[in-house]
Each structure stands twice: as structure tokens, then as C-alpha cells.
Protein backbone atom coordinates (compact mmCIF):
# COMPACT_ATOMS: atom_id res chain seq x y z
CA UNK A 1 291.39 117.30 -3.57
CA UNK A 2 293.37 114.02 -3.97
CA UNK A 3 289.75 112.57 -4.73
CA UNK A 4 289.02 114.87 -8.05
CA UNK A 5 292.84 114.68 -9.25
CA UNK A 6 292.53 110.84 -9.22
CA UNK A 7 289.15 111.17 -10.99
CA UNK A 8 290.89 113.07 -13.21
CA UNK A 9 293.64 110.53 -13.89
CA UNK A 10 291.18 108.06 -14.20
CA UNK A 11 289.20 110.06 -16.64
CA UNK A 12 292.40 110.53 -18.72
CA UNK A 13 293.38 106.91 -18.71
CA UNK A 14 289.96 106.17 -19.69
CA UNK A 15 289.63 108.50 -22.93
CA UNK A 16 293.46 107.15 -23.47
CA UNK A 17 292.22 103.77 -23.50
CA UNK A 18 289.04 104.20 -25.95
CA UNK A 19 291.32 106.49 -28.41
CA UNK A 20 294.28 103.69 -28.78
CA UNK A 21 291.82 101.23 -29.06
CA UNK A 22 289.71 102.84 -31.78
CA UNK A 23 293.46 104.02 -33.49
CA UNK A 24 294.24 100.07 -33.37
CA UNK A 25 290.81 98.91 -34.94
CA UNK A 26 291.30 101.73 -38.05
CA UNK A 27 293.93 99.90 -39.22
CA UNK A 28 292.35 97.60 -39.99
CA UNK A 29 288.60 98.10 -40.44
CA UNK A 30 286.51 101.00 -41.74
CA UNK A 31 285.00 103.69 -39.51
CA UNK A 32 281.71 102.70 -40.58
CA UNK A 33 281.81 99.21 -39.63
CA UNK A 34 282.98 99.85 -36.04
CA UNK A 35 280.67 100.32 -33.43
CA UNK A 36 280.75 101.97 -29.39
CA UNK A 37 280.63 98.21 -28.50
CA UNK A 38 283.37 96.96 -29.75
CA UNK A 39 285.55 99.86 -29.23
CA UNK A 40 284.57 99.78 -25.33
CA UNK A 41 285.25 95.72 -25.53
CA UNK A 42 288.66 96.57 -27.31
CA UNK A 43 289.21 99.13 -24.55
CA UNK A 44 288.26 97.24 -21.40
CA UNK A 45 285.44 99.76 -20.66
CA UNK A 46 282.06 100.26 -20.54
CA UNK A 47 279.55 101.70 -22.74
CA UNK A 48 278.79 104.32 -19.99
CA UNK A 49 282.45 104.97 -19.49
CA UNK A 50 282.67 105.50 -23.49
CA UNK A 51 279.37 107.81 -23.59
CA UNK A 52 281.05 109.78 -20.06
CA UNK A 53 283.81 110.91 -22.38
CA UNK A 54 282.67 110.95 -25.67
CA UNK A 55 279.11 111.67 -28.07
CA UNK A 56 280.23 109.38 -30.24
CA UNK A 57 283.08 107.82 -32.27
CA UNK A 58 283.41 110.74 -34.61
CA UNK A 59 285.00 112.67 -31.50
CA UNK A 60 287.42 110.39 -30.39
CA UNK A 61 289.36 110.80 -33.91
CA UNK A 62 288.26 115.31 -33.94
CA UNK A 63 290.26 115.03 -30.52
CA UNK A 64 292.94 112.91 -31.23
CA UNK A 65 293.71 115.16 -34.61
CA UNK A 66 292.73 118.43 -33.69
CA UNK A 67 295.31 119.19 -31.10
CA UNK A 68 298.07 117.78 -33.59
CA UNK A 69 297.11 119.79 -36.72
CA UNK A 70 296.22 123.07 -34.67
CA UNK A 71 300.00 123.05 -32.83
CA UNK A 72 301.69 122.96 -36.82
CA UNK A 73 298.88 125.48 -37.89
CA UNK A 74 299.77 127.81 -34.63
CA UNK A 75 303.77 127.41 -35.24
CA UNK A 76 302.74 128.85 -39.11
CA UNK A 77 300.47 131.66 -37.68
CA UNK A 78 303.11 132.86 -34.85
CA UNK A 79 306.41 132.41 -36.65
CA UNK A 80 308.24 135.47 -38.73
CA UNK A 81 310.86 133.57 -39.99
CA UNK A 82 310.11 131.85 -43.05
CA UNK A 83 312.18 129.39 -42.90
CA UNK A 84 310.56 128.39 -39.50
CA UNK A 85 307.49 128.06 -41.24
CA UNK A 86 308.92 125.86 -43.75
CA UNK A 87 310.55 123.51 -41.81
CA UNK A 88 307.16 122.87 -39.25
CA UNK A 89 305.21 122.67 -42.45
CA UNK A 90 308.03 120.09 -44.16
CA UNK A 91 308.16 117.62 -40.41
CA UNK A 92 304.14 117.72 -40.05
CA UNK A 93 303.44 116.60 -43.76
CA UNK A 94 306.63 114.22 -43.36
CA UNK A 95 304.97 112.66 -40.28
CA UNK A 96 301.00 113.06 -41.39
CA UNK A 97 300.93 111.49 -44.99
CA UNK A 98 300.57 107.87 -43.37
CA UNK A 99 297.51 109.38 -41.10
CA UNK A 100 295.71 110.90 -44.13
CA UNK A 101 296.18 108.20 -46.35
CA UNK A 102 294.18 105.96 -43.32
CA UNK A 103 291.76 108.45 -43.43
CA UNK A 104 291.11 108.06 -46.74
CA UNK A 105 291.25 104.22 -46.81
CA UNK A 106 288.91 103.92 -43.48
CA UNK A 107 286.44 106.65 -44.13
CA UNK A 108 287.11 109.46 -41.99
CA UNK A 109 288.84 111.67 -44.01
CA UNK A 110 286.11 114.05 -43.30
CA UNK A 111 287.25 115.08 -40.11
CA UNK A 112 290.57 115.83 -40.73
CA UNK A 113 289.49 117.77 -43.78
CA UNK A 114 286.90 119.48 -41.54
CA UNK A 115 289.74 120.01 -38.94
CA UNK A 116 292.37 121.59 -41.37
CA UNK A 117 289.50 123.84 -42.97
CA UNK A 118 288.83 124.77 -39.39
CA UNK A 119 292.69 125.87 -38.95
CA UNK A 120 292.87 127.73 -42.23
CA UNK A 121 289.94 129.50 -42.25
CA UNK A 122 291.88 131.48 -39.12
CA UNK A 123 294.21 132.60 -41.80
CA UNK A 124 291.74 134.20 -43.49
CA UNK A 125 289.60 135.81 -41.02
CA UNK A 126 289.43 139.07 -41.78
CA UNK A 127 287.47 138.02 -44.87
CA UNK A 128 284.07 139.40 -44.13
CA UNK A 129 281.47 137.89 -45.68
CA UNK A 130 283.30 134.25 -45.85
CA UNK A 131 283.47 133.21 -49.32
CA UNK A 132 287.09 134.38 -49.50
CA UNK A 133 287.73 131.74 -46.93
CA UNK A 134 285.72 128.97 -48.00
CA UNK A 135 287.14 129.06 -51.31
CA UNK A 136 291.12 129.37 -49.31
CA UNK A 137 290.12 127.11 -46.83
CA UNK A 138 288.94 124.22 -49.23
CA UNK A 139 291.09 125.17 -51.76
CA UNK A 140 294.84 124.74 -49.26
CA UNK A 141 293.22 121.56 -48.26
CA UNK A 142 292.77 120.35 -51.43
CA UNK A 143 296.47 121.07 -52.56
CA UNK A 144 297.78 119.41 -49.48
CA UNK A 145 295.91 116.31 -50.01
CA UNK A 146 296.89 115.81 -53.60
CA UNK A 147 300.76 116.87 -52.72
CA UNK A 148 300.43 114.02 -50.08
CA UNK A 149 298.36 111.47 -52.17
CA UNK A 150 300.51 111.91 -54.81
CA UNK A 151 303.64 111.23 -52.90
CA UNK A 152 305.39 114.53 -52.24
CA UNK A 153 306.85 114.60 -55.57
CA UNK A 154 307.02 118.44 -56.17
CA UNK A 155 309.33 120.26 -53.37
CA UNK A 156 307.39 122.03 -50.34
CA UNK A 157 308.50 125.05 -51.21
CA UNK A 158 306.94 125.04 -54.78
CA UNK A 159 303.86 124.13 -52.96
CA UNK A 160 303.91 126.97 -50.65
CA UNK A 161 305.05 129.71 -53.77
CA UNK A 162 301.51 128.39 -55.60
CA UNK A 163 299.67 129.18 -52.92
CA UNK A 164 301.47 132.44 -52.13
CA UNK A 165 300.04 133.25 -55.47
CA UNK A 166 296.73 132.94 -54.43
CA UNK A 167 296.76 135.31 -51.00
CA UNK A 168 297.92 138.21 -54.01
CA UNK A 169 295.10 137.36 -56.45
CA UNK A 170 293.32 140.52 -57.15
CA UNK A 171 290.73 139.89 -59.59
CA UNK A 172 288.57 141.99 -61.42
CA UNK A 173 285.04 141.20 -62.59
């Protein structure tokens, strides 16, 4: 047993290692210029220890982010209080502008867009036959990103009351 739980730790250390180093290297280069080489050489690893723990670079950043935008998405989805919801929606964006405006800059905005689609559409899942939340889904991200690009200038909370608008929309055709 002590065997597999220091596997384990090494496993963890490892994947730590890789992510921190790719993290390091966006800052300063594009994702499409870096490569499983020099991430691993960045990282002190291998190229086998990389492809152990990951397919490919793509992951490292889906499971650094996802974890971090699902917990703000889950406090939203579980809350009552509106004011909870608010104030978890007010400290992520507070926190996350910096990490989608690098995502932007180094190419793998994507991602996080695909992650944060992936998050919303679970608002929206009763919609049957999807379009409902691919038009939602693409349409909250879209809103976010321009509220963030252009520098939070209109409150949260006018942010949230337009979209508010939209879960109401009834229209006729």
C-alpha cells in the first residue's frame, strides 16, 4: 500500500511539475509555438513521463481550468441566496480577467471558452433538443468575455439583470 500511495505522490508531483512549467512558458510564448519537448525539458521530465499523464498539451491547460471554473459554476448552481451568487460570480471574474486575457494573447482561449460552455450548458439542461443551450451557452460566454475584455466597466449586477432577461424570453414566431 505504501508502494501505490507513493506512486501516487509521485504521479501528482509529476503532472504538478509539467502544468507550472507549461503556466510559466504561456507567459511568455504562444501555445502554438510550444512543444511536449520543451515543456518536459522545462519540467525536468521525460517525454514518457509527459505522455503517462497527459494526450497532449491541450489537457494540461482543460485540467488546470476546469476544476477552477466548475467550483464558481457549482457555488452559482447550489446557492439560493442571491447575493451568494453575486459575490462568487464578482471574486471569480475579479481573479480570472488576467487568465482570459492570456488566453487570448497565447492562443488558447478555446479551451476555456469550451470549458465555460461546458459549465453553462448544465444550466440549461432541460432544453431538449439543444439549440436553447447552444445559443445560452455561447451567448453567457460571449457577454463575459466582452465585460472582461472591456475592463469591467458596467457593474456585475447589470450584467447579470441582461442576462436574467434572456432565461424569460418567450418569443413567438
Amino acid at each position: 500500500m505504501a508502494a501505490t500511495k507513493h506512486a501516487q505522490t509521485i504521479k501528482n508531483d509529476t503532472k504538478d511539475f509539467i502544468t507550472t512549467a507549461m503556466l510559466q512558458m504561456l507567459t511568455k510564448e504562444m501555445l502554438s509555438t510550444l512543444t511536449v519537448s520543451q515543456v518536459c525539458k522545462r519540467a525536468g521530465v521525460s517525454r514518457m513521463a509527459f505522455y503517462r499523464n497527459f494526450d497532449g498539451l491541450e489537457q494540461i491547460l482543460y485540467e488546470y481550468y476546469q476544476p477552477k471554473i466548475a467550483d464558481v459554476f457549482n457555488i452559482i448552481r447550489q446557492s439560493s441566496q442571491t447575493s451568494a451568487k453575486f459575490e462568487s460570480q464578482l471574486k471569480f471574474f475579479n481573479s480570472f480577467g488576467d487568465d482570459l486575457l492570456m488566453s487570448i494573447d497565447r492562443g488558447f482561449e478555446p479551451i476555456i471558452q469550451r470549458i465555460f460552455i461546458e459549465e453553462i450548458r448544465k444550466f440549461y439542461a432541460k432544453d431538449s433538443d439543444g439549440y436553447w443551450t447552444a445559443f445560452m451557452s455561447a451567448g453567457v460566454y460571449a457577454i463575459w468575455q466582452k465585460w472582461l475584455l472591456d475592463g469591467q466597466q458596467k457593474p456585475l449586477k447589470e450584467i447579470m439583470e441582461f442576462l436574467k432577461q434572456f432565461d424569460s424570453i418567450k418569443w413567438d414566431c
